[in-house]
Structures are given as C-alpha cells and as structure tokens.
C-alpha atoms as a PDB file:
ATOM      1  CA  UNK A   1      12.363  12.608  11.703  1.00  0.00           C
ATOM      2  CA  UNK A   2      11.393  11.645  15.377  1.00  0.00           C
ATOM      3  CA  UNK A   3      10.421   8.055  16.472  1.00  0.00           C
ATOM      4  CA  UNK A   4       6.649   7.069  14.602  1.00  0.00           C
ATOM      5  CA  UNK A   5       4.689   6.627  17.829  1.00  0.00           C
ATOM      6  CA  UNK A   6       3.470   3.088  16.504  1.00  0.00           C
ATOM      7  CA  UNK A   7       6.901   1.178  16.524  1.00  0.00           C
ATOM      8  CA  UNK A   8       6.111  -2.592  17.873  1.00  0.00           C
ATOM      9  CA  UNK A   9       8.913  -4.207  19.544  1.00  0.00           C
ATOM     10  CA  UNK A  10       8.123  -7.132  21.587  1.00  0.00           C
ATOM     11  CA  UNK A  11       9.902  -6.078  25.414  1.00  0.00           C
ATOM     12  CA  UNK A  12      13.268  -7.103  25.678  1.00  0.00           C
ATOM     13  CA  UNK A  13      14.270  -6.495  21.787  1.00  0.00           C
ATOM     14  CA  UNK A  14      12.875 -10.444  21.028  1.00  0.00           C
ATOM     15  CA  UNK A  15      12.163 -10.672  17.731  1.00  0.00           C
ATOM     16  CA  UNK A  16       7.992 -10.429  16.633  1.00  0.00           C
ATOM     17  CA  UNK A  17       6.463 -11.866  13.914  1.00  0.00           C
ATOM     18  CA  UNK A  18       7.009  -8.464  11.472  1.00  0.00           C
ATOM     19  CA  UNK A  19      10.465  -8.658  11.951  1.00  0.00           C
ATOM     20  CA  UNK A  20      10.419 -12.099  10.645  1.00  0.00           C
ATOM     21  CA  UNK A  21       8.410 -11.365   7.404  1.00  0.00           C
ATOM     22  CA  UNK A  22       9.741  -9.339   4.945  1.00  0.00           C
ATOM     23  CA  UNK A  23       7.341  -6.264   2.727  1.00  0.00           C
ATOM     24  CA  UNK A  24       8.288  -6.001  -0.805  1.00  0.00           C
ATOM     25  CA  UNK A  25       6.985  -2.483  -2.075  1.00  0.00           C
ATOM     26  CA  UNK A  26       6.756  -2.409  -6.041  1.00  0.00           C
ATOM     27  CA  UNK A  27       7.661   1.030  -7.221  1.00  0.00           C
ATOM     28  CA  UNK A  28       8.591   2.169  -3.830  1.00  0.00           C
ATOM     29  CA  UNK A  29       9.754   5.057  -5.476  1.00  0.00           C
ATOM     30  CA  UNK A  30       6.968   7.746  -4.646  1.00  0.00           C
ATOM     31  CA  UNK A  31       5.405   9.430  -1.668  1.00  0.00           C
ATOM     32  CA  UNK A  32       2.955   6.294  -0.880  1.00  0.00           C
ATOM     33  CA  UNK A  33       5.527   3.489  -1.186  1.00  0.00           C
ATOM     34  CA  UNK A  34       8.430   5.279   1.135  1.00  0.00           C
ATOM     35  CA  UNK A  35       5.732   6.572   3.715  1.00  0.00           C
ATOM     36  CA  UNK A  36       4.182   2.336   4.232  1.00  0.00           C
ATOM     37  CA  UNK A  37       8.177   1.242   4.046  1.00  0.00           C
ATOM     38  CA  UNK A  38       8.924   4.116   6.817  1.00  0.00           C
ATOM     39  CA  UNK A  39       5.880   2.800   9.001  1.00  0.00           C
ATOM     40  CA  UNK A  40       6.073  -0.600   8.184  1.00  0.00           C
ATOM     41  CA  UNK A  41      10.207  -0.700   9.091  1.00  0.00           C
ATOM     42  CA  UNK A  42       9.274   0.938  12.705  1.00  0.00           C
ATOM     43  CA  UNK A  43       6.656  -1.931  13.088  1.00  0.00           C
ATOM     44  CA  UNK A  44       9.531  -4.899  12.592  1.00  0.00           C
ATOM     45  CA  UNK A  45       9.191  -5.407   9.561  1.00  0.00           C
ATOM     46  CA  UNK A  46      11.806  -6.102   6.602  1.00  0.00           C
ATOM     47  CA  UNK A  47      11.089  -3.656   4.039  1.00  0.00           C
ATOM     48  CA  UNK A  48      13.120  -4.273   0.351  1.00  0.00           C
ATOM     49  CA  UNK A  49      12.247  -1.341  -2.656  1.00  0.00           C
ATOM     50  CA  UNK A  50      11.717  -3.165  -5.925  1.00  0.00           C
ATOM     51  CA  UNK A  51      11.882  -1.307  -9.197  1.00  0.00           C
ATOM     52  CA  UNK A  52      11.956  -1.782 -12.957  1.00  0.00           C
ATOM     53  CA  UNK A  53      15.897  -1.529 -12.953  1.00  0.00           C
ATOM     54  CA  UNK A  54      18.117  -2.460  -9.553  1.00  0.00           C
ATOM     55  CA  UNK A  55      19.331   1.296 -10.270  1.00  0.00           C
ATOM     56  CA  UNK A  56      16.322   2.642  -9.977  1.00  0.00           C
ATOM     57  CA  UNK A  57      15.562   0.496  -7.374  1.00  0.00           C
ATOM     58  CA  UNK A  58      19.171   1.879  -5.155  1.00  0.00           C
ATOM     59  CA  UNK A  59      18.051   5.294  -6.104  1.00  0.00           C
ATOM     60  CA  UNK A  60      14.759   4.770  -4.396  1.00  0.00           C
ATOM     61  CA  UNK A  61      16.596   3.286  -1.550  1.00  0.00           C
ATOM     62  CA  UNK A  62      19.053   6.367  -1.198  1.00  0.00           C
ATOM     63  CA  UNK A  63      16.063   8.424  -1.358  1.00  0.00           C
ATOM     64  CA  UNK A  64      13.907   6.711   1.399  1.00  0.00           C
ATOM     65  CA  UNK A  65      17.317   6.890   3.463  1.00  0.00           C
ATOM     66  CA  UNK A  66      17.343  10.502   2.671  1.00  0.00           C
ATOM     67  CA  UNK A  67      14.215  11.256   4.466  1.00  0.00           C
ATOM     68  CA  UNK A  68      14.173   8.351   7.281  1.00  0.00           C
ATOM     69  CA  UNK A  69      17.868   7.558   7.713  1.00  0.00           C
ATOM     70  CA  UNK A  70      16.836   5.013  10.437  1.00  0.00           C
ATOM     71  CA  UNK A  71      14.794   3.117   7.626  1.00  0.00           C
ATOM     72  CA  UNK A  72      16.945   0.211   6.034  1.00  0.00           C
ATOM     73  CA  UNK A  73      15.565  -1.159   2.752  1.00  0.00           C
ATOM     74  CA  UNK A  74      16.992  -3.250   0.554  1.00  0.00           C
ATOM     75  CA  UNK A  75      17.528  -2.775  -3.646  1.00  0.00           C
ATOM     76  CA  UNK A  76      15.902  -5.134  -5.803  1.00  0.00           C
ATOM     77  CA  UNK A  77      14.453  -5.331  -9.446  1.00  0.00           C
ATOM     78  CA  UNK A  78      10.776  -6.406  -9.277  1.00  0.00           C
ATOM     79  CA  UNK A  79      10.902  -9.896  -9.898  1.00  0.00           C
ATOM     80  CA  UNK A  80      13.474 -10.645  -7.731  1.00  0.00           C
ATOM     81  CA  UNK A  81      11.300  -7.951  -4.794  1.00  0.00           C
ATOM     82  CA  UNK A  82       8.019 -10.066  -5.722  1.00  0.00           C
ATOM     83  CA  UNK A  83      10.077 -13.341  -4.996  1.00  0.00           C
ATOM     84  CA  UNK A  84      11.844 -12.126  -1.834  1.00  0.00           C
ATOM     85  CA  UNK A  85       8.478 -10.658  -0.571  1.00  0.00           C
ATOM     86  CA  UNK A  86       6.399 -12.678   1.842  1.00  0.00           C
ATOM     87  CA  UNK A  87       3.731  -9.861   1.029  1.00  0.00           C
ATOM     88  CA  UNK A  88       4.272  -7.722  -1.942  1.00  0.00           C
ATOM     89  CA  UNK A  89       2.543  -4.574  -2.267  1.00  0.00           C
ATOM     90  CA  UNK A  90       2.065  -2.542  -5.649  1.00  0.00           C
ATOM     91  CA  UNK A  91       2.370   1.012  -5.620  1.00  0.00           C
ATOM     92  CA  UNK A  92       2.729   2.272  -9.509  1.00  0.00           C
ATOM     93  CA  UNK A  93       0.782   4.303 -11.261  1.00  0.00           C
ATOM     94  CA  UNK A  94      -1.899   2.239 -12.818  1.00  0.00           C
ATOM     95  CA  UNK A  95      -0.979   2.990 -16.027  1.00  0.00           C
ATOM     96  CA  UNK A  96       1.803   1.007 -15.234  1.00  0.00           C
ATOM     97  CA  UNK A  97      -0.076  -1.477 -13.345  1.00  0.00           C
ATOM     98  CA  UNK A  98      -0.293  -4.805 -15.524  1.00  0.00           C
ATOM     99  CA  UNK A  99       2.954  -4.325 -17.555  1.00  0.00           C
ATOM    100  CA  UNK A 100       4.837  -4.878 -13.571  1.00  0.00           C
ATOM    101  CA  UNK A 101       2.335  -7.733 -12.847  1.00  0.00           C
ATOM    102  CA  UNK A 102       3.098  -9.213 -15.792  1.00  0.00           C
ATOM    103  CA  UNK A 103       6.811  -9.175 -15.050  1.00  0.00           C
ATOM    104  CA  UNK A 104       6.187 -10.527 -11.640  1.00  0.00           C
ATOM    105  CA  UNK A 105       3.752 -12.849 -11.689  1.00  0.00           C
ATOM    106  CA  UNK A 106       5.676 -16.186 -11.527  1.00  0.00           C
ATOM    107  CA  UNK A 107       6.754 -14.711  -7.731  1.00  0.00           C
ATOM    108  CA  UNK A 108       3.489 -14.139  -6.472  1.00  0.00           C
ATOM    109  CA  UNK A 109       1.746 -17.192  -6.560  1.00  0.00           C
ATOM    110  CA  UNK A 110       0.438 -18.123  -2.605  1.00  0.00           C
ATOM    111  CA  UNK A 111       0.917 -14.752  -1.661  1.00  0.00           C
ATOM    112  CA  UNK A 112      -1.034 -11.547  -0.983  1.00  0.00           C
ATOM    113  CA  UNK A 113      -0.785  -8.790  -3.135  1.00  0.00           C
ATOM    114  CA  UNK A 114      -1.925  -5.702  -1.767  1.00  0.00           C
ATOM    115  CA  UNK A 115      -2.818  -3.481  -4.783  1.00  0.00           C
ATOM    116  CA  UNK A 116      -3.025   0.535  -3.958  1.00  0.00           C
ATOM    117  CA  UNK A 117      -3.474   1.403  -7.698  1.00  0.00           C
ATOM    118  CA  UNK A 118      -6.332   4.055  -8.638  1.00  0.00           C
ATOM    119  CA  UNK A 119      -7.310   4.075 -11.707  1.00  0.00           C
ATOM    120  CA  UNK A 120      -6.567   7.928 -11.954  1.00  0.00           C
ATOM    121  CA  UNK A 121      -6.502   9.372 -15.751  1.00  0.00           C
ATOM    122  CA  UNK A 122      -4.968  12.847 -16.458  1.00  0.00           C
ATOM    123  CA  UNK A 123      -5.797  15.680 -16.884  1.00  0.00           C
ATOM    124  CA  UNK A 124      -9.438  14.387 -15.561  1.00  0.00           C
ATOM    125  CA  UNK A 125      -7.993  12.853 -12.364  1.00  0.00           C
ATOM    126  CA  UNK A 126     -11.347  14.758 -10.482  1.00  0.00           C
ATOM    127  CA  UNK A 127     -13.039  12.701 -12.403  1.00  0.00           C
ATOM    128  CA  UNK A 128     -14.197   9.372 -12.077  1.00  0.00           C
ATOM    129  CA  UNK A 129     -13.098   6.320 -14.414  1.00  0.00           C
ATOM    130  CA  UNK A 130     -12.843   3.125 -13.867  1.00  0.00           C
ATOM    131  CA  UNK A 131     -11.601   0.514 -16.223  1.00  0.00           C
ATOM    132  CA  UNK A 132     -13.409  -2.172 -18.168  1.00  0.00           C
ATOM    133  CA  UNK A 133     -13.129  -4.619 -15.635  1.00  0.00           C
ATOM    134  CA  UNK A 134     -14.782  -2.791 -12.647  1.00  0.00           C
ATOM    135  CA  UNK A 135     -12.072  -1.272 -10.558  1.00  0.00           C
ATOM    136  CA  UNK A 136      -7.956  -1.777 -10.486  1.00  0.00           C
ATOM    137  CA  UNK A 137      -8.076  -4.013  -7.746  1.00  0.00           C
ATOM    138  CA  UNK A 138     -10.742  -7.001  -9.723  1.00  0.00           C
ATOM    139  CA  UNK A 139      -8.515  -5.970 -12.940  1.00  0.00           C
ATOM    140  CA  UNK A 140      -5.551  -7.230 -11.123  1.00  0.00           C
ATOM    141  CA  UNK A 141      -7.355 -10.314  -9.272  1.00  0.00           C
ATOM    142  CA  UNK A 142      -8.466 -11.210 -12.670  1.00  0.00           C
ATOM    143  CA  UNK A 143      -4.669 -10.789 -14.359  1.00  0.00           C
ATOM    144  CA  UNK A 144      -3.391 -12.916 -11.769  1.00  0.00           C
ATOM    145  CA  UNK A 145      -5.890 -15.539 -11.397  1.00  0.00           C
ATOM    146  CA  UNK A 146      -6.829 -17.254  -7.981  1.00  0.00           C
ATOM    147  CA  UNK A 147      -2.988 -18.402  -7.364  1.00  0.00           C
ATOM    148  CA  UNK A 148      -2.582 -15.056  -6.120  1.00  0.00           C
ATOM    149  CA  UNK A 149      -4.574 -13.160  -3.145  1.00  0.00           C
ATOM    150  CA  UNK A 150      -5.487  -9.916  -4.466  1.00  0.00           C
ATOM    151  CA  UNK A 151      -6.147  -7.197  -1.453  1.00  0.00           C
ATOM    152  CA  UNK A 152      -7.191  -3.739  -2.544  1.00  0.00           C
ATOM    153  CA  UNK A 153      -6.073  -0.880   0.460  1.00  0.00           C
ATOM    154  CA  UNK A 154      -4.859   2.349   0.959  1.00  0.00           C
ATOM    155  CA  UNK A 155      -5.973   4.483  -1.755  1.00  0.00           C
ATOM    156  CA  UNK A 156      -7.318   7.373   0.142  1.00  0.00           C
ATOM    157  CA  UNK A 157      -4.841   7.955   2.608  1.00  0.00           C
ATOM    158  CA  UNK A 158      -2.608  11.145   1.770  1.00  0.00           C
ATOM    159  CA  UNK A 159       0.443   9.820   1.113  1.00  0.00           C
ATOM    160  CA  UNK A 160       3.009  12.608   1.842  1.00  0.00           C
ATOM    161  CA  UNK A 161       1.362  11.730   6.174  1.00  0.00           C
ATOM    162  CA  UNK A 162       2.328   8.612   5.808  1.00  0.00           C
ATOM    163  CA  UNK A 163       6.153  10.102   5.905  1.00  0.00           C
ATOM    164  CA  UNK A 164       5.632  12.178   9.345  1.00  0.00           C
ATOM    165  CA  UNK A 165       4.998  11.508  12.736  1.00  0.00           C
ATOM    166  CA  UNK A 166       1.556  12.461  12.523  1.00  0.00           C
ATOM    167  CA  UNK A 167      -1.698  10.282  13.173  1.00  0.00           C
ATOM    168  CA  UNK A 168      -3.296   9.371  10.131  1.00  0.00           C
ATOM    169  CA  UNK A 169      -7.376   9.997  11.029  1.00  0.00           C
ATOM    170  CA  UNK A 170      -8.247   8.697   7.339  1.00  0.00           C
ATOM    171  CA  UNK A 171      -9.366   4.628   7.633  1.00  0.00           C
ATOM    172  CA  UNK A 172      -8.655   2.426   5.327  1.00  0.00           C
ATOM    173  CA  UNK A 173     -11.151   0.128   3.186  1.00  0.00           C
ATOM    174  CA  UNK A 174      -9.923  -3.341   2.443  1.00  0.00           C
ATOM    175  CA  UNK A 175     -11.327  -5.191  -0.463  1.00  0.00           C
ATOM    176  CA  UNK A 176     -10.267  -9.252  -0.941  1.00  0.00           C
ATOM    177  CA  UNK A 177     -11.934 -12.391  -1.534  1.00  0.00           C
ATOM    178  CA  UNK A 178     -10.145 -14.314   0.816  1.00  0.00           C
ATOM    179  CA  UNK A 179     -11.059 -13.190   4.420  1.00  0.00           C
ATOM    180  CA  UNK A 180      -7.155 -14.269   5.843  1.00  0.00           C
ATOM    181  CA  UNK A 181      -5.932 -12.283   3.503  1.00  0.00           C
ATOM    182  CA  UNK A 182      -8.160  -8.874   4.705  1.00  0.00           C
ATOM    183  CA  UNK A 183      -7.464  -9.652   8.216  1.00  0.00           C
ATOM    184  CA  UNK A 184      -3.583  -9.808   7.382  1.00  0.00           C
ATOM    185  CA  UNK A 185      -3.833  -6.205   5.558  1.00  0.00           C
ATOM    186  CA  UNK A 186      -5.964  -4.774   8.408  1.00  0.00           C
ATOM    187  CA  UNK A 187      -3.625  -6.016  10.792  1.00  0.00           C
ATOM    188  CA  UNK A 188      -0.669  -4.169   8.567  1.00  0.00           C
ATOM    189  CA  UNK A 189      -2.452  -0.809   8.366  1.00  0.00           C
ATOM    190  CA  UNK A 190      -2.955  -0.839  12.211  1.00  0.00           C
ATOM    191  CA  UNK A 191       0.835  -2.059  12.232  1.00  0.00           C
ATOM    192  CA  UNK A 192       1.052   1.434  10.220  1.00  0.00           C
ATOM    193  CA  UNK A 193      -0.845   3.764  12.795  1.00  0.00           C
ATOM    194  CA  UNK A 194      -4.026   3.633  10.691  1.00  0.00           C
ATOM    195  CA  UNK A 195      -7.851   2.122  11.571  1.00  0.00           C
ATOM    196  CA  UNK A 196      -8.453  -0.414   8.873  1.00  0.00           C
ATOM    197  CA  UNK A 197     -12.090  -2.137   7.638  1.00  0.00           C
ATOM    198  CA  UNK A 198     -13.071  -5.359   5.889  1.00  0.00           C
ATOM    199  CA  UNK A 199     -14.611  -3.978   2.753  1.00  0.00           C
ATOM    200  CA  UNK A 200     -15.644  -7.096   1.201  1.00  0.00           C
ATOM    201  CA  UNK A 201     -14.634  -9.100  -2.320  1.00  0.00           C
ATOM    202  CA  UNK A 202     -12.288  -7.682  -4.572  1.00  0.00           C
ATOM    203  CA  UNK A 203     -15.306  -6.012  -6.346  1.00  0.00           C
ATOM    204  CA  UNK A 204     -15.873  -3.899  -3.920  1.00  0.00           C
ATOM    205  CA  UNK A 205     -12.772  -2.120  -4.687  1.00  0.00           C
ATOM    206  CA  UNK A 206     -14.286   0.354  -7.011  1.00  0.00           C
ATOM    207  CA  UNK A 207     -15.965   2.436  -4.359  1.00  0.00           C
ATOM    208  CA  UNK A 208     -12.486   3.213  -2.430  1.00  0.00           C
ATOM    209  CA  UNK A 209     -10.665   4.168  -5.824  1.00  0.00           C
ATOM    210  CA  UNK A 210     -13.572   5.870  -6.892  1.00  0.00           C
ATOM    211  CA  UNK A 211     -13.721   7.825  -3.596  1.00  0.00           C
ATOM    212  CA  UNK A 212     -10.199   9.173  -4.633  1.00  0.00           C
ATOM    213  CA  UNK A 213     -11.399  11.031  -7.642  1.00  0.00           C
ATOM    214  CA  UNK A 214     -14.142  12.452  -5.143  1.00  0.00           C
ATOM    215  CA  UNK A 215     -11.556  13.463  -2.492  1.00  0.00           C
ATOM    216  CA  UNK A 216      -9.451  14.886  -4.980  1.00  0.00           C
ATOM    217  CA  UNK A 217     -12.456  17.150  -5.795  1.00  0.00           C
ATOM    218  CA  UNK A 218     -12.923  17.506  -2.203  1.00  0.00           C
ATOM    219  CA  UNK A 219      -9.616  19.054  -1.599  1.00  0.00           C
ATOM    220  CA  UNK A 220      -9.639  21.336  -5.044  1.00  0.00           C
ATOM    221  CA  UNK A 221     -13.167  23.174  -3.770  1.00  0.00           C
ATOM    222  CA  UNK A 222     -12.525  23.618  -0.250  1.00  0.00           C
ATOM    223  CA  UNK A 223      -8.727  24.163   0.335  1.00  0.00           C
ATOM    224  CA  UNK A 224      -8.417  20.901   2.051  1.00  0.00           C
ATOM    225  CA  UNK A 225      -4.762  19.277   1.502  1.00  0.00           C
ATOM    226  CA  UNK A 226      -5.591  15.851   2.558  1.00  0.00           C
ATOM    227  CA  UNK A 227      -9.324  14.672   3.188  1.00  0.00           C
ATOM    228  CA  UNK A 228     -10.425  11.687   4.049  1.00  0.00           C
ATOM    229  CA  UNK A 229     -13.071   8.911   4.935  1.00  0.00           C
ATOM    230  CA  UNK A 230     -13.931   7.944   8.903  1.00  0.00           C
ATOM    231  CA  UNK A 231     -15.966   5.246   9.633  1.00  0.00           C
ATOM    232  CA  UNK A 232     -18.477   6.184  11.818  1.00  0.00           C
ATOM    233  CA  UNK A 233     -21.478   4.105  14.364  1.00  0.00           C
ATOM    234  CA  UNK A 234     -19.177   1.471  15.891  1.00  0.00           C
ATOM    235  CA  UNK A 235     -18.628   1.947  19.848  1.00  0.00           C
ATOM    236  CA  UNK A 236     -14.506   2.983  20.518  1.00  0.00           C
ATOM    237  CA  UNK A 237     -12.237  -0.015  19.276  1.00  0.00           C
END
C-alpha cells in the first residue's frame, strides 16, 4: 500500500503531539478498527490493538501488518489497551458493546471514549432499531457514567476506504457532551483524511447510527458500495 496522502510529520522528523499520545482501538480486529489504526499510525500516532484475549489481540496485529506492513501496533487484552490508551476507541459489534465496557471500565475514567458502535440487528440490519436507551452512543455514556467522555463518530464511513489510499468524501458526525472532547475527535478524523462536524450531546447520536441502516438501504437499491453523508451550505474550509 502506497504512502496515505495525510501523514503529519512535523519538518525535520521532531516529534508532534500524535506521536506522543497513544490510540487504543477495542476490537481492532475488523475492517473499521485496522483502516483508523492504518490512518491514525501515518498521522504520528501510537496505535496498540486490544482484544478479548492477547492472542486474539497478536492475531489482529499480524493481520493489520499483513495489509499495512509499515503500520506498527502493539498486542494487548482490553483492559490493559483501555489503560495504556490516552484515547480509547470501541469498535465491536454492539452486541458486544457493554460486556467490553464492562471489562474496561476501571481504565477509562478521564478519558474519551470514542464509541463507533451501531446498533445494527441481523437479518434486519436495513432496518432501523435503536435500543432502549436512545442510541449506542447515550447507552454507553449512561454505562459509564460522567467519569468517562463518551464521543459518538464514524459510523457511516465505509470501512474497507479507510484501508486505501483513497479520499474518504463521507463526513463524519460527532456526538459528545463535552465540547473538548468533540473538538479532540474532529481534530482525529481530519488527522484521518476525513471532514468532521460537531453534532451535538451524546443524544444526538441516534441520527448518525440510524443513518447507517438508511445507507445500508441506500447501497442495496441502487448498486452503490459505499454511500455516504456530505455536509453541505458552509463556504470551502
């Protein structure tokens, strides 16, 4: 795989502020997880793979290298990934999605956690559902309690992009209560080649993973492989 053409180096190889921080990506194991560690490694970034086992967690690892070679990751199980994380980001399938919190919770306390779960059901993924609590994104927030920065992003990007050198023309909606903690995750999708958005409190997280189920319908009826959302009316950033 060529060079991503959003690596950010400082000039003369000094050190930035992503190569001092340090992504831990929560069941880094599928197309979404490697693709952010791929783009987030070019952009300085320390990048560590955290899984439910540290053998699944090497196997993800040997996996990512498999595809970006130039991509170094390191192995952890998830609670020791959520501890080494300055910002931990979950990427399992929501099923999934409280039994990993739970296991991780004592290591996110001050820190964001950027939550990419959708809320998508089989065999009615087309189909809209949220849970009980709203959206995956307040279900988390409300799991976690205010100890812990919940930011909702990235759920209708195409994952299997994410892996080429491609631009990504889908934005991204970010959903927090804390404003820091938006601007942080907008800053990482631009670190990431994407266009990001404030999207408001965690709430407000229901209308990007519900726009998934509508995408997903979107790409079934007109032989689309990867549509998207574009924020439109705003002058050239």
């Amino acid at each position: 795989m060529r060079g991503l053409p959003f690596t950010c180096r400082s000039e003369g190889g000094a050190q930035t502020m992503a190569e001092q921080e340090t992504i831990a990506i929560l069941g880094g194991t599928g197309d979404l997880g490697t693709g952010l560690a791929m783009r987030w490694s070019k952009a300085g970034y320390r990048i560590v793979i955290g899984s439910r086992t540290l053998e699944k967690a090497r196997n993800a690892v040997a996996n990512l290298h498999a595809i970006s070679p130039e991509t170094p990751a390191e192995a952890m199980e998830n609670p020791d990934a959520a501890k080494a994380g300055d910002i931990v980001v979950l990427t399992v399938p929501f099923a999934h999605q409280l039994s990993t919190l739970e296991s991780v919770k004592s290591g996110l306390a001050g820190k964001i956690l950027i939550d990419v779960s959708v809320p998508l059901i089989p065999p009615r993924v087309g189909t809209v559902q949220l849970p009980e609590a709203g959206s995956a994104g307040k279900q988390a927030q409300d799991f976690l309690g205010d100890a812990v920065m919940v930011v909702s992003a990235f759920q209708n990007v195409a994952a299997h992009l994410l892996q080429k050198d491609v631009k990504i023309e889908c934005d991204v909606l970010v959903a927090g209560n804390k404003r820091n903690a938006r601007d942080k995750v907008i800053a990482l999708a631009e670190a990431a080649g994407m266009t990001a958005w404030h999207a408001g409190p965690i709430e407000n997280a229901a209308a990007a993973e519900a726009l998934t189920s509508v995408l997903i319908q979107v790409n079934r009826r007109h032989d689309i492989s990867h549509s998207g959302i574009k924020i439109v009316g705003q002058d050239e950033r």
